[in-house]
C-alpha atoms as a PDB file:
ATOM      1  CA  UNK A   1      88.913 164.835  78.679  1.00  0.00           C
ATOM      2  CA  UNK A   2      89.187 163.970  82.422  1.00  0.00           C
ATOM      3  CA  UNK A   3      91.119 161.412  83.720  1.00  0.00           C
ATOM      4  CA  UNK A   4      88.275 159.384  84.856  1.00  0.00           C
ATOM      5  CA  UNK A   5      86.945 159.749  81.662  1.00  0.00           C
ATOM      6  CA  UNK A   6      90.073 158.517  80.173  1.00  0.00           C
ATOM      7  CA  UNK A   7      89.272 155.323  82.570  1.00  0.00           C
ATOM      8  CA  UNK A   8      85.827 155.056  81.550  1.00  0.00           C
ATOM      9  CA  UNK A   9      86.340 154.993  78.085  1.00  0.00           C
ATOM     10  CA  UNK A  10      86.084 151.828  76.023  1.00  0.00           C
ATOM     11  CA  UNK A  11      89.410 149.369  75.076  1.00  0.00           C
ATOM     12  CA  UNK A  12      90.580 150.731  71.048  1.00  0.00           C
ATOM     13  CA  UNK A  13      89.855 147.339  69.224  1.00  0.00           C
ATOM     14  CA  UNK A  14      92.659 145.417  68.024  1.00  0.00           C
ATOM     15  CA  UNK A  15      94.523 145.649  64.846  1.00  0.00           C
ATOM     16  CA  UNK A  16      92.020 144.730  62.288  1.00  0.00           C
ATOM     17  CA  UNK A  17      93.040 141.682  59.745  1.00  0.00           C
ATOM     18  CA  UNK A  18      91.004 141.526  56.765  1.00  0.00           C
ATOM     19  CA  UNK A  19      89.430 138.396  55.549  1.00  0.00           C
ATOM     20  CA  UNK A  20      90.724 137.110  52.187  1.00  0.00           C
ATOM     21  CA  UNK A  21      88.816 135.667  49.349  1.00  0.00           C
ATOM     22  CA  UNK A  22      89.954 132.418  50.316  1.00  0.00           C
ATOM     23  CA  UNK A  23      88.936 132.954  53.849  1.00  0.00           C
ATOM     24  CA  UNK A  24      85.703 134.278  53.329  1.00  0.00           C
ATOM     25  CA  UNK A  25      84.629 131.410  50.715  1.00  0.00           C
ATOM     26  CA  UNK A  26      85.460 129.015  53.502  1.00  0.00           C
ATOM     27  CA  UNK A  27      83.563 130.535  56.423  1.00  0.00           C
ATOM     28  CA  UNK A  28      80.370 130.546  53.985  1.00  0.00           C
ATOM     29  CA  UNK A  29      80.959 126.900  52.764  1.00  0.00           C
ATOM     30  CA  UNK A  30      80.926 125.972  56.797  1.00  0.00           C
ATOM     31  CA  UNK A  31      77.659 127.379  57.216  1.00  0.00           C
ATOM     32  CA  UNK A  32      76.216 124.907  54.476  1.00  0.00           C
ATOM     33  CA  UNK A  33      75.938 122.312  57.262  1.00  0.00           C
ATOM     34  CA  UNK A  34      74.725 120.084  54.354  1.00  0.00           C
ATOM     35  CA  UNK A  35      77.618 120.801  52.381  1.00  0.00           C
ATOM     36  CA  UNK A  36      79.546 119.941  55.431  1.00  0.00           C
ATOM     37  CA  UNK A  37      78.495 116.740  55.399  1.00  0.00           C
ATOM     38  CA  UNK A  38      78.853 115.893  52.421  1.00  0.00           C
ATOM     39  CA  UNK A  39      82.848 116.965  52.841  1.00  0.00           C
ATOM     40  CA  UNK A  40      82.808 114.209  55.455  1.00  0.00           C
ATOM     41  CA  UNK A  41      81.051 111.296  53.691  1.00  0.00           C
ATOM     42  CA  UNK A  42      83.644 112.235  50.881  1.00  0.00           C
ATOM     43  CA  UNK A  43      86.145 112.337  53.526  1.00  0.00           C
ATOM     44  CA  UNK A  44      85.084 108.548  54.711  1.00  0.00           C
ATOM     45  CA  UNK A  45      85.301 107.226  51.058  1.00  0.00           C
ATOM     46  CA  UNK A  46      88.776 108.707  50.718  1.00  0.00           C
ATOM     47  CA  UNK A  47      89.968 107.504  53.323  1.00  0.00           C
ATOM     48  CA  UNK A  48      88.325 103.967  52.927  1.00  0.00           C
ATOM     49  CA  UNK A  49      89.987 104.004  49.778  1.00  0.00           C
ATOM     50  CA  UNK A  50      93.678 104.978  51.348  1.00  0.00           C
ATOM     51  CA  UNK A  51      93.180 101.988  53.731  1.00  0.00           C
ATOM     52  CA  UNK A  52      91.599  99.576  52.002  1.00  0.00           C
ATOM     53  CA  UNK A  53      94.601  97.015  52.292  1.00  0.00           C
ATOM     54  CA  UNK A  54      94.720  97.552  55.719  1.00  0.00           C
ATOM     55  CA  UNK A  55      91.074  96.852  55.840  1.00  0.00           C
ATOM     56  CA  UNK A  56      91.615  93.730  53.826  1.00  0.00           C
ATOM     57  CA  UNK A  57      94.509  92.545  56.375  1.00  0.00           C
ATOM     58  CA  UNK A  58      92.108  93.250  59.621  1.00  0.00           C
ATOM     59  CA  UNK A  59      89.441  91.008  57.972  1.00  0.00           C
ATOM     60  CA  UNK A  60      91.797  88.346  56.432  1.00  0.00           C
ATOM     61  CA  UNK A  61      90.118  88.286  53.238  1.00  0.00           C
ATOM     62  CA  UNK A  62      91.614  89.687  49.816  1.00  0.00           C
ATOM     63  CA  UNK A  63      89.948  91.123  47.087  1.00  0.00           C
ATOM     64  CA  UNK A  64      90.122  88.162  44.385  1.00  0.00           C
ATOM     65  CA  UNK A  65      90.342  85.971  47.050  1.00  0.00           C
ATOM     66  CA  UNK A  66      88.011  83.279  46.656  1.00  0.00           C
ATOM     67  CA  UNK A  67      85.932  80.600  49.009  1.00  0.00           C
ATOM     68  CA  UNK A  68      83.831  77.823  48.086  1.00  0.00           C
ATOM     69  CA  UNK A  69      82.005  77.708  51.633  1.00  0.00           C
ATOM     70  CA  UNK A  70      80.398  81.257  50.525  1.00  0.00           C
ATOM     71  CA  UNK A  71      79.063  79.250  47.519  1.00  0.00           C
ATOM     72  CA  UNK A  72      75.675  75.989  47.655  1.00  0.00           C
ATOM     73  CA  UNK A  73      76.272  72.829  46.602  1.00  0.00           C
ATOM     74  CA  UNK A  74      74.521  74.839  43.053  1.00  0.00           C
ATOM     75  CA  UNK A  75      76.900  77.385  42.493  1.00  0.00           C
ATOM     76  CA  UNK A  76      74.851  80.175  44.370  1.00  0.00           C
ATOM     77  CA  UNK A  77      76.485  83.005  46.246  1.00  0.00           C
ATOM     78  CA  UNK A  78      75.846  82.718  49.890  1.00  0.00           C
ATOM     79  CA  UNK A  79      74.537  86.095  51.719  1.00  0.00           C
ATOM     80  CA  UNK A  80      75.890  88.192  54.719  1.00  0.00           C
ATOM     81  CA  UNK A  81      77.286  86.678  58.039  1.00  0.00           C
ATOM     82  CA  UNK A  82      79.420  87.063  60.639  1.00  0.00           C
ATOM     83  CA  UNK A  83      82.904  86.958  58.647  1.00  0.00           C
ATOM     84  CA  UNK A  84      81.199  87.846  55.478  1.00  0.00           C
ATOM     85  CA  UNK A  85      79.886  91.342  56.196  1.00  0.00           C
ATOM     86  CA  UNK A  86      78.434  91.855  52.667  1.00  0.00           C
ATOM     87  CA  UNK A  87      78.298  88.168  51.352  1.00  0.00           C
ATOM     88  CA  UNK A  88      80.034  86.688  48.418  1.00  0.00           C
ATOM     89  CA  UNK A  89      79.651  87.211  45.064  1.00  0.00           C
ATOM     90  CA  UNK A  90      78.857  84.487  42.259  1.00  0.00           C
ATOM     91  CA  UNK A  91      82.796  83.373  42.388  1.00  0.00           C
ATOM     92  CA  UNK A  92      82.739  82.926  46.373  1.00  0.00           C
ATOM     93  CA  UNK A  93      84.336  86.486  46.520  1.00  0.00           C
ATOM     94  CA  UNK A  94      83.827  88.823  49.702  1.00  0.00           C
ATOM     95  CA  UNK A  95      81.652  91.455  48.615  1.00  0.00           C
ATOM     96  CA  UNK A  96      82.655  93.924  51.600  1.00  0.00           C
ATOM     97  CA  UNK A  97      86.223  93.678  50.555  1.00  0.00           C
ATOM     98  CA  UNK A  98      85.701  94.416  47.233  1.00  0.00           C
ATOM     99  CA  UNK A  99      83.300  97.164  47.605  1.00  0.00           C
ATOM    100  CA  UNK A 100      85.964  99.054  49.893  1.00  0.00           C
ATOM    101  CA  UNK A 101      88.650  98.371  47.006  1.00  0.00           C
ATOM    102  CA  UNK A 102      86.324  99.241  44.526  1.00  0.00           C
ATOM    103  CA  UNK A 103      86.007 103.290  46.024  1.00  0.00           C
ATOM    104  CA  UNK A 104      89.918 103.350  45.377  1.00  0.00           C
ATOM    105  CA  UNK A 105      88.557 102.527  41.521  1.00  0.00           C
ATOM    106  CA  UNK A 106      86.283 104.501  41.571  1.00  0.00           C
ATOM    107  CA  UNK A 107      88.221 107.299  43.566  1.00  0.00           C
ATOM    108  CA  UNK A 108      91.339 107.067  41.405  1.00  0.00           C
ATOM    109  CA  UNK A 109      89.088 107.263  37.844  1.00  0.00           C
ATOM    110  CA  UNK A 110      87.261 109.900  38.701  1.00  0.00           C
ATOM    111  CA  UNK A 111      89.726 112.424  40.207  1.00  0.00           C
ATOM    112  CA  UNK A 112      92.671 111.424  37.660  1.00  0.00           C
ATOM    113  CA  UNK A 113      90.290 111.578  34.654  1.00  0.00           C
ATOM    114  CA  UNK A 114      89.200 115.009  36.100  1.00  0.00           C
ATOM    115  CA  UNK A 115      92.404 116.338  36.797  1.00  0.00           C
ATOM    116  CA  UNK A 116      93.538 115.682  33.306  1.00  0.00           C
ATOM    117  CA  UNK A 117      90.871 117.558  31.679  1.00  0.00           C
ATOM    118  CA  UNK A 118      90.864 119.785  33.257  1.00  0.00           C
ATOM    119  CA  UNK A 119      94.563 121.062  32.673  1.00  0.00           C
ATOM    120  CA  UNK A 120      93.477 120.367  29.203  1.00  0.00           C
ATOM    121  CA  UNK A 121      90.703 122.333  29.146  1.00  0.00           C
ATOM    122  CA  UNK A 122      91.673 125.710  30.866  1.00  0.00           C
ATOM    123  CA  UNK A 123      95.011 125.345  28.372  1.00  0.00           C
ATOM    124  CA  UNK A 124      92.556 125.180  25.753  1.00  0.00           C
ATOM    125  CA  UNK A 125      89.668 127.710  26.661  1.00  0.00           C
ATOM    126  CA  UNK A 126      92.395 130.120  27.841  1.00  0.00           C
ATOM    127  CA  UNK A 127      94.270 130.631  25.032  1.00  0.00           C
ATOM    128  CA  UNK A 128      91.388 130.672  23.289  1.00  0.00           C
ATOM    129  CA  UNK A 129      89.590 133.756  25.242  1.00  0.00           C
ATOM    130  CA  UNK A 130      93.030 135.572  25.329  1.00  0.00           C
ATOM    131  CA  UNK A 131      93.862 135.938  21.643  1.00  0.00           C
ATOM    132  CA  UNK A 132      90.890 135.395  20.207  1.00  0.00           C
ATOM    133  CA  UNK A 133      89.774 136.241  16.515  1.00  0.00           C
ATOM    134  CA  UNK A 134      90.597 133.050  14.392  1.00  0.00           C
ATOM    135  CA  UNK A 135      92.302 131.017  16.868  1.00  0.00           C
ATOM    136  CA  UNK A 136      89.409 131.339  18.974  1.00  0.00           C
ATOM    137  CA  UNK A 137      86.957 130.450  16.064  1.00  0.00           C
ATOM    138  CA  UNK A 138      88.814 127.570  15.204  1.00  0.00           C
ATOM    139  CA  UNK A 139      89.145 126.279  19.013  1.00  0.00           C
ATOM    140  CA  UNK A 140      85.581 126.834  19.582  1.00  0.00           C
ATOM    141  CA  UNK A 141      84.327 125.476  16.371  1.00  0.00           C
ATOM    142  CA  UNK A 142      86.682 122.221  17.451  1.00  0.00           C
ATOM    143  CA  UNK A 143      85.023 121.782  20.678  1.00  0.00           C
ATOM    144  CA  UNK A 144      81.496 122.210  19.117  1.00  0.00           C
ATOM    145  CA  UNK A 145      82.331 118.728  16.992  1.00  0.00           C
ATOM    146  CA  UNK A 146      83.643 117.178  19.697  1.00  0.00           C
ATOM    147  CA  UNK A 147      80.908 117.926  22.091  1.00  0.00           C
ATOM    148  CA  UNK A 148      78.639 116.437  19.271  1.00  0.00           C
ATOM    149  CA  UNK A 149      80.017 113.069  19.270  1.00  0.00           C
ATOM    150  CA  UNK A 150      78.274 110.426  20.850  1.00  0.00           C
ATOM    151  CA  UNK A 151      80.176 110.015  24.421  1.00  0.00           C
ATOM    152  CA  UNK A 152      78.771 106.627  25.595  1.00  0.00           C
ATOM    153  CA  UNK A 153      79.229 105.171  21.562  1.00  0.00           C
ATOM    154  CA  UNK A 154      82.478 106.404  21.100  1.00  0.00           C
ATOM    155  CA  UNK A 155      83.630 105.516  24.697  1.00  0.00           C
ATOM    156  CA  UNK A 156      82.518 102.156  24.045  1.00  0.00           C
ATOM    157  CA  UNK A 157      84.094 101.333  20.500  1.00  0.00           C
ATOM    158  CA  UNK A 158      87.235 102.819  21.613  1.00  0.00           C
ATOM    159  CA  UNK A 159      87.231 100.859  25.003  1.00  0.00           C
ATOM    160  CA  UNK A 160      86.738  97.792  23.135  1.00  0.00           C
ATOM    161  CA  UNK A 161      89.028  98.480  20.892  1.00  0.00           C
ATOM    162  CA  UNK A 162      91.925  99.257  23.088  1.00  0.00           C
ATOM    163  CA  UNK A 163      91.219  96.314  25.153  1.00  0.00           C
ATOM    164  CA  UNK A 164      91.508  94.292  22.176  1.00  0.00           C
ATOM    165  CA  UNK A 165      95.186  94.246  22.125  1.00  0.00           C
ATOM    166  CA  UNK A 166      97.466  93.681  25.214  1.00  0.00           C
ATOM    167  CA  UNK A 167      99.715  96.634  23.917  1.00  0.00           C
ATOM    168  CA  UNK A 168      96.526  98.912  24.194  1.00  0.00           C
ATOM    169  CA  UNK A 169      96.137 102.121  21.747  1.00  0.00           C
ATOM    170  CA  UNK A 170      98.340 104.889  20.729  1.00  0.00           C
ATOM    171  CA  UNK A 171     101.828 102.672  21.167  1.00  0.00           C
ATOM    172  CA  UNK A 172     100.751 101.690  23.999  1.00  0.00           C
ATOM    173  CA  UNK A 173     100.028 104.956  25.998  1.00  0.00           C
ATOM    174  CA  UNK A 174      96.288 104.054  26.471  1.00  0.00           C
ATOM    175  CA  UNK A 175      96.490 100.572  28.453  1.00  0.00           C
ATOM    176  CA  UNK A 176      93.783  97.935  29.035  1.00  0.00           C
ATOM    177  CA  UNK A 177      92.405  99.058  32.314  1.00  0.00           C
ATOM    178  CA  UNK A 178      92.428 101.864  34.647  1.00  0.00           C
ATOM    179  CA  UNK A 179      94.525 104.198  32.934  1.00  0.00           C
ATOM    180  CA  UNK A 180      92.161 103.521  29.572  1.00  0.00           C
ATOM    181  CA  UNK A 181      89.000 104.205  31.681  1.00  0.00           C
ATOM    182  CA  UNK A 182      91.048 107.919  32.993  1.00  0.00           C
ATOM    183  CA  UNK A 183      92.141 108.649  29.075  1.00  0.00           C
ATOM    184  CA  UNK A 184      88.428 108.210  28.101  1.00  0.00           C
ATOM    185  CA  UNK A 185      87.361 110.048  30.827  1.00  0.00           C
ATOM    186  CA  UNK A 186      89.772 112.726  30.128  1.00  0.00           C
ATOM    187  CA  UNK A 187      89.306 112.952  26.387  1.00  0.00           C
ATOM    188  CA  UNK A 188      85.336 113.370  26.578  1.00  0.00           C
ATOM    189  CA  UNK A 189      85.108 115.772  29.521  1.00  0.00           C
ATOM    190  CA  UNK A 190      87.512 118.738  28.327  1.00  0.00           C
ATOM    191  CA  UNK A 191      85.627 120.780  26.314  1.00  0.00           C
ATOM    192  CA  UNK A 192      83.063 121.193  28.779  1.00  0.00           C
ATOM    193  CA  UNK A 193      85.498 122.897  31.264  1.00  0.00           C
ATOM    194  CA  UNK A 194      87.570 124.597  27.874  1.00  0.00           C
ATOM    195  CA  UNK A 195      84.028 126.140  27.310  1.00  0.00           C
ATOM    196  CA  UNK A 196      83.662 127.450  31.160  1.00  0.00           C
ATOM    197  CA  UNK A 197      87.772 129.105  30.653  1.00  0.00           C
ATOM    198  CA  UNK A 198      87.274 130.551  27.729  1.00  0.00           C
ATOM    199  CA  UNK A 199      83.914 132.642  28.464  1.00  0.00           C
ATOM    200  CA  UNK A 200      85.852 133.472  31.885  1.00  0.00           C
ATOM    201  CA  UNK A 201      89.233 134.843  30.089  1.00  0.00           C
ATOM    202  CA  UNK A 202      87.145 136.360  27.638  1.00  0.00           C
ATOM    203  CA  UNK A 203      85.196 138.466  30.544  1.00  0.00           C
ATOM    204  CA  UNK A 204      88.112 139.328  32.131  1.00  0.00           C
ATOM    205  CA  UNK A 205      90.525 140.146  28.993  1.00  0.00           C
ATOM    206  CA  UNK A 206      89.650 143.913  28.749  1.00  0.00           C
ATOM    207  CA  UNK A 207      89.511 144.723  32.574  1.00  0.00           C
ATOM    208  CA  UNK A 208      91.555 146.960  34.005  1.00  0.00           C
ATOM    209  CA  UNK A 209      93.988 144.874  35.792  1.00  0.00           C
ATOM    210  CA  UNK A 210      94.755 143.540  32.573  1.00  0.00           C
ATOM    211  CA  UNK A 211      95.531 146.442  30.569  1.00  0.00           C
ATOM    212  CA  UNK A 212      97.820 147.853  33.103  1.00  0.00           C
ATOM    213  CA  UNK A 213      99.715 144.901  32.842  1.00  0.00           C
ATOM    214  CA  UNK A 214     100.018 145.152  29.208  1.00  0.00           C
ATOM    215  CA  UNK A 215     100.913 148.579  29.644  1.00  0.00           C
ATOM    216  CA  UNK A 216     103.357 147.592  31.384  1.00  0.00           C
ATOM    217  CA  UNK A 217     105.310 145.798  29.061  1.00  0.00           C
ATOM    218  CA  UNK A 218     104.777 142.194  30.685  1.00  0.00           C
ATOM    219  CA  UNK A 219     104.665 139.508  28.421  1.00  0.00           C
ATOM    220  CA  UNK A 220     101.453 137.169  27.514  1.00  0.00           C
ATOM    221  CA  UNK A 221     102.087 134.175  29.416  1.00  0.00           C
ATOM    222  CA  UNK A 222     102.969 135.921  32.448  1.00  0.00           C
ATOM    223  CA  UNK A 223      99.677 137.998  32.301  1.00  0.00           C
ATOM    224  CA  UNK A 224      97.864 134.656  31.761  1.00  0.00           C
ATOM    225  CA  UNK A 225      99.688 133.011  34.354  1.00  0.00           C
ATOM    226  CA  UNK A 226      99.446 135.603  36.922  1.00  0.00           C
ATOM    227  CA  UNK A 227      96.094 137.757  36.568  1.00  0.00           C
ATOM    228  CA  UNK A 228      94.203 135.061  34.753  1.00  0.00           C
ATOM    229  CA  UNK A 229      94.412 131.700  35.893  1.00  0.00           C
ATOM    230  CA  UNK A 230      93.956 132.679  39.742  1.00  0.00           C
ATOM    231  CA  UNK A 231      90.799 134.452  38.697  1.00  0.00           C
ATOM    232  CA  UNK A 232      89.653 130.730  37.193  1.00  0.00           C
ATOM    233  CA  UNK A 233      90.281 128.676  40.215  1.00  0.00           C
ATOM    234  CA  UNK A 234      86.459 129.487  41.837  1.00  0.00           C
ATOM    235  CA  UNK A 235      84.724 128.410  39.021  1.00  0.00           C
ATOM    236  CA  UNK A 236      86.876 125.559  37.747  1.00  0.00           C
ATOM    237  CA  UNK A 237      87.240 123.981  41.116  1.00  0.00           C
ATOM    238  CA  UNK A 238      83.768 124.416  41.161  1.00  0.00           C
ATOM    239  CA  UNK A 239      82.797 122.763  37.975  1.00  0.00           C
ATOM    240  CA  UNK A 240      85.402 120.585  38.196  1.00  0.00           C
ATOM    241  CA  UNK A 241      83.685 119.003  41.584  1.00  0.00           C
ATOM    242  CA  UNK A 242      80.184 118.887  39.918  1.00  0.00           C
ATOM    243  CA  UNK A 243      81.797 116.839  37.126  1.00  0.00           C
ATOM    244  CA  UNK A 244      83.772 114.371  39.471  1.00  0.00           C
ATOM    245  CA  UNK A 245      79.835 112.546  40.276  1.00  0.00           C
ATOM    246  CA  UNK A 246      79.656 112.264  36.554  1.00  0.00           C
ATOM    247  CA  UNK A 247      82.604 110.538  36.058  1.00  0.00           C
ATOM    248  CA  UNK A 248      82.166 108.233  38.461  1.00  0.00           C
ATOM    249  CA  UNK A 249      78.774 107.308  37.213  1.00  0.00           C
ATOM    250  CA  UNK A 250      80.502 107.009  33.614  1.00  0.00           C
ATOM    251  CA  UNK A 251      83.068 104.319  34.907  1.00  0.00           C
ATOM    252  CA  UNK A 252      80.685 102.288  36.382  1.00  0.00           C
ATOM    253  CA  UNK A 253      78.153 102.456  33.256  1.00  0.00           C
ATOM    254  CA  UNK A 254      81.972 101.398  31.574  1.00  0.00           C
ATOM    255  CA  UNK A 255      82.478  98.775  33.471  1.00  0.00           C
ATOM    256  CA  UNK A 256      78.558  97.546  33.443  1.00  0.00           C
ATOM    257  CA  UNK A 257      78.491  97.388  29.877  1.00  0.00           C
ATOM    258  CA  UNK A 258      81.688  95.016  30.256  1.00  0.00           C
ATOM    259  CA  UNK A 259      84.299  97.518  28.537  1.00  0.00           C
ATOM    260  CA  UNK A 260      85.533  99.288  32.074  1.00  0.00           C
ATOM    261  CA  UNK A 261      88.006  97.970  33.978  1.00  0.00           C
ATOM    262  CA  UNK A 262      88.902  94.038  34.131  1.00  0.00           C
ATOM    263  CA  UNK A 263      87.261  91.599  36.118  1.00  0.00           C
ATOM    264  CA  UNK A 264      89.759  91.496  38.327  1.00  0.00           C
ATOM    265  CA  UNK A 265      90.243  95.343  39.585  1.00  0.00           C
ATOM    266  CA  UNK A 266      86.799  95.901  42.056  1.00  0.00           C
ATOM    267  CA  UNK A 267      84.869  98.096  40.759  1.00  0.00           C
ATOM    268  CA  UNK A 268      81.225  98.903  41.959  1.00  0.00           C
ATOM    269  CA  UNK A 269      79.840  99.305  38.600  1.00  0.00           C
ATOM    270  CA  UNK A 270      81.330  95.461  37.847  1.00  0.00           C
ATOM    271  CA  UNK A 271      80.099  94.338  40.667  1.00  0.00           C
ATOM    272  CA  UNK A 272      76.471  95.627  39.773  1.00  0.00           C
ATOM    273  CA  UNK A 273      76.961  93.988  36.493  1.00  0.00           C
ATOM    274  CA  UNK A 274      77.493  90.708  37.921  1.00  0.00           C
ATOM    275  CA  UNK A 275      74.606  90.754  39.636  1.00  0.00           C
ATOM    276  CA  UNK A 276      72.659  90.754  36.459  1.00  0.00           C
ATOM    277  CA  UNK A 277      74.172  88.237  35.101  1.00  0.00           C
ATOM    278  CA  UNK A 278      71.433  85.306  34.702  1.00  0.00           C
ATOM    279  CA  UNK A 279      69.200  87.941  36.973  1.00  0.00           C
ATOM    280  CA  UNK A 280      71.574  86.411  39.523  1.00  0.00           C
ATOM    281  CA  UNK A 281      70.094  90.053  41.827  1.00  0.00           C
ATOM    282  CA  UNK A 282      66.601  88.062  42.500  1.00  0.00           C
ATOM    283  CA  UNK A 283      68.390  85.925  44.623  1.00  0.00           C
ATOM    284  CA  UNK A 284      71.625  87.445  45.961  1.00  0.00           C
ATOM    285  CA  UNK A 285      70.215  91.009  46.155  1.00  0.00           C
ATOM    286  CA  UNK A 286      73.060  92.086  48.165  1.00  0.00           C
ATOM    287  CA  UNK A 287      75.273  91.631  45.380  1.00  0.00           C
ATOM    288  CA  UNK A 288      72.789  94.401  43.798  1.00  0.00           C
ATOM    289  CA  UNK A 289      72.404  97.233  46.711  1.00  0.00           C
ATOM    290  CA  UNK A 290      75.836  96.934  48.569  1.00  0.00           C
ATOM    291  CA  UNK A 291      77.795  98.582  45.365  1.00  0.00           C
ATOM    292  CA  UNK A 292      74.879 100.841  44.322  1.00  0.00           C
ATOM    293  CA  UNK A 293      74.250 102.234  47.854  1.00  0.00           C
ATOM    294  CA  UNK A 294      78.116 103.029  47.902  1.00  0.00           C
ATOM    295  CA  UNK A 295      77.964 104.318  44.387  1.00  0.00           C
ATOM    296  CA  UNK A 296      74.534 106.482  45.438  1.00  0.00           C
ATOM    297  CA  UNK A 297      76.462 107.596  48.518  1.00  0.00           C
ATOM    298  CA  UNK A 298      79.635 108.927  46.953  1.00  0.00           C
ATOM    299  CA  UNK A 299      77.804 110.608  43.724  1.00  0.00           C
ATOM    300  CA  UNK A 300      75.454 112.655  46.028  1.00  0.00           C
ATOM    301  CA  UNK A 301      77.690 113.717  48.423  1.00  0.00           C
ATOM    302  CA  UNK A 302      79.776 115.159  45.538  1.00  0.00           C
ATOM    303  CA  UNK A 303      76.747 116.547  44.258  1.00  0.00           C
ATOM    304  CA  UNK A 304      76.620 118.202  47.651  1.00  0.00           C
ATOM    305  CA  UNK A 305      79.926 119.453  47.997  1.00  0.00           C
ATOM    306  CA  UNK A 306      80.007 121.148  44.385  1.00  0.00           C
ATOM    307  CA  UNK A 307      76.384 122.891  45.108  1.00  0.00           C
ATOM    308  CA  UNK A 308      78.083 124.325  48.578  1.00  0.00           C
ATOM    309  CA  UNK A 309      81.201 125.695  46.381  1.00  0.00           C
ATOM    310  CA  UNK A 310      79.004 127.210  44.223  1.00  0.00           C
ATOM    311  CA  UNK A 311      77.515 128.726  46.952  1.00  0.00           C
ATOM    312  CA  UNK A 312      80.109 129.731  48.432  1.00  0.00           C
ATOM    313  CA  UNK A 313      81.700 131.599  45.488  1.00  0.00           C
ATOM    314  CA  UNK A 314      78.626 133.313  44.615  1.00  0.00           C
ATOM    315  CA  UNK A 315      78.824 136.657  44.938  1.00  0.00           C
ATOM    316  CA  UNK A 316      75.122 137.702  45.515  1.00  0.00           C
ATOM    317  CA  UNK A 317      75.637 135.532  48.736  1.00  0.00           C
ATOM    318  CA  UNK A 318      76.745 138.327  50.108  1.00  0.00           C
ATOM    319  CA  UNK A 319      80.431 139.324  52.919  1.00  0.00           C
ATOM    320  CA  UNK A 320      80.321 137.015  55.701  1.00  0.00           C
END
């Protein structure tokens, strides 16, 4: 070759880096711009929820705060105005403040409950799918009964309960309140992600990766720890964000029916139940679509979030 040649020919590309797993499941989730925004509205609420004091400071009001101008000389709640974004609920309450405070409820329910179960559940599913044989029988046959059970019944009678007594249930580890909304949440939601671990360990028990590490002399746990679990995280993190929606829904149908969370904590699902309280909603609608537009906003957009990671994740999508 020349030395003009050697001049003409083309720059030798850069060091190539290649993409991982990680990297390429977050360059397809981007693409979802729908996805995307649903990231952001989550984003909002989350950070609503973070700030909510501060937001309660800026407008002067608190939560359980309450004024008898917002209320008629009949006991009626008075609708939205200029310091009253929202309006007031039947106790003179402002409804904006309370609907911010009440994503930290719902927020802190959902993602707490969530978490819980689903440590449970890959505990659970994965040591069922690793050994197998009659442990795995009896773990499976376990979760069939308990997936049986009525949720909503049992949730109720337990919630009511619990509530019943100031020490709560189980010597006091279950607690009036938040954290008896999370344990409910937590105890009814497990076996639905122990189900999705087990099939998974069980797929990927006999794969190659596996038996080299057994032939290896490395010890159970360590095999679980290190060549099974990361294999889970896709489609736990992805079931685990289509179930978040679900739980929020299930706190606020809690705290609708009156066994939720106390008056006192916001919560939208409360707040909804208020307004049908003496069908209070035909006049004070906004007591009505202010906490179900934020509850309709906050489901969806989880809804959206979990479709893009399943999207993302899914093979057949194709390198990208």
């Amino acid at each position: 070759m020349t030395v003009r040649a050697q001049a003409e020919a083309p720059p030798l590309p850069e060091t190539l880096v290649g993409r991982t797993y990680w990297r390429i499941f977050w360059r397809r989730f981007m693409r979802d711009r729908v996805a995307v925004g649903g990231l952001i509205v989550i984003v909002t609420f989350v950070a609503m929820a973070i700030l909510a004091p501060l937001v309660a400071k800026v407008v002067g009001h608190s939560p359980n705060q309450l004024f008898e101008s917002m209320r008629t000389e009949l006991g009626l709640p008075l609708g939205p105005r200029a310091h009253f974004w929202f309006g007031a609920d039947q106790a003179g309450r402002d409804l904006f403040v309370r609907v911010v405070y009440g994503a930290r409820t719902s927020l802190t329910v959902s993602v707490v409950g969530t978490g819980i179960a689903t440590v449970i559940g890959v505990i659970v599913g994965a040591t069922a799918g690793f050994y197998g044989r009659w442990l795995d029988t009896l773990i499976s046959r376990v979760i069939d009964v308990w997936l049986s059970l009525p949720l909503l019944l049992f949730a109720i009678g337990l919630s009511t309960v619990c509530s019943a007594s100031p020490n709560g249930c189980l010597n006091g580890l279950l607690q009036p309140g938040l954290s008896l909304v999370i344990g409910i949440i937590a105890l009814f939601t497990w076996p639905y992600i122990a189900r999705i671990a087990r099939g998974q360990v069980i797929s990927l028990r006999q794969r190659e990766f596996v038996e080299a590490a057994r032939a290896m002399g490395v010890s159970d746990m360590r095999i679980v720890l290190s060549e099974l679990l990361p294999n889970l995280v896709g489609p736990i993190v992805v079931y685990a964000t289509l179930t978040l929606p679900g739980n929020i829904l299930f706190e606020a149908s809690l705290s609708f029916l009156g066994v939720g969370v106390p008056q006192s904590t916001p919560s939208w699902g409360r707040m909804m139940a208020d307004a049908t309280e003496g069908s209070l909603f035909t006049y004070a609608w906004w007591m009505m679509v202010f906490p179900g537009l934020f509850l309709l906003l906050m489901t969806f957009a989880f809804y959206l979030v979990g479709e893009g990671f399943r999207e993302a994740l899914d093979p057949r999508g194709g390198v990208s």
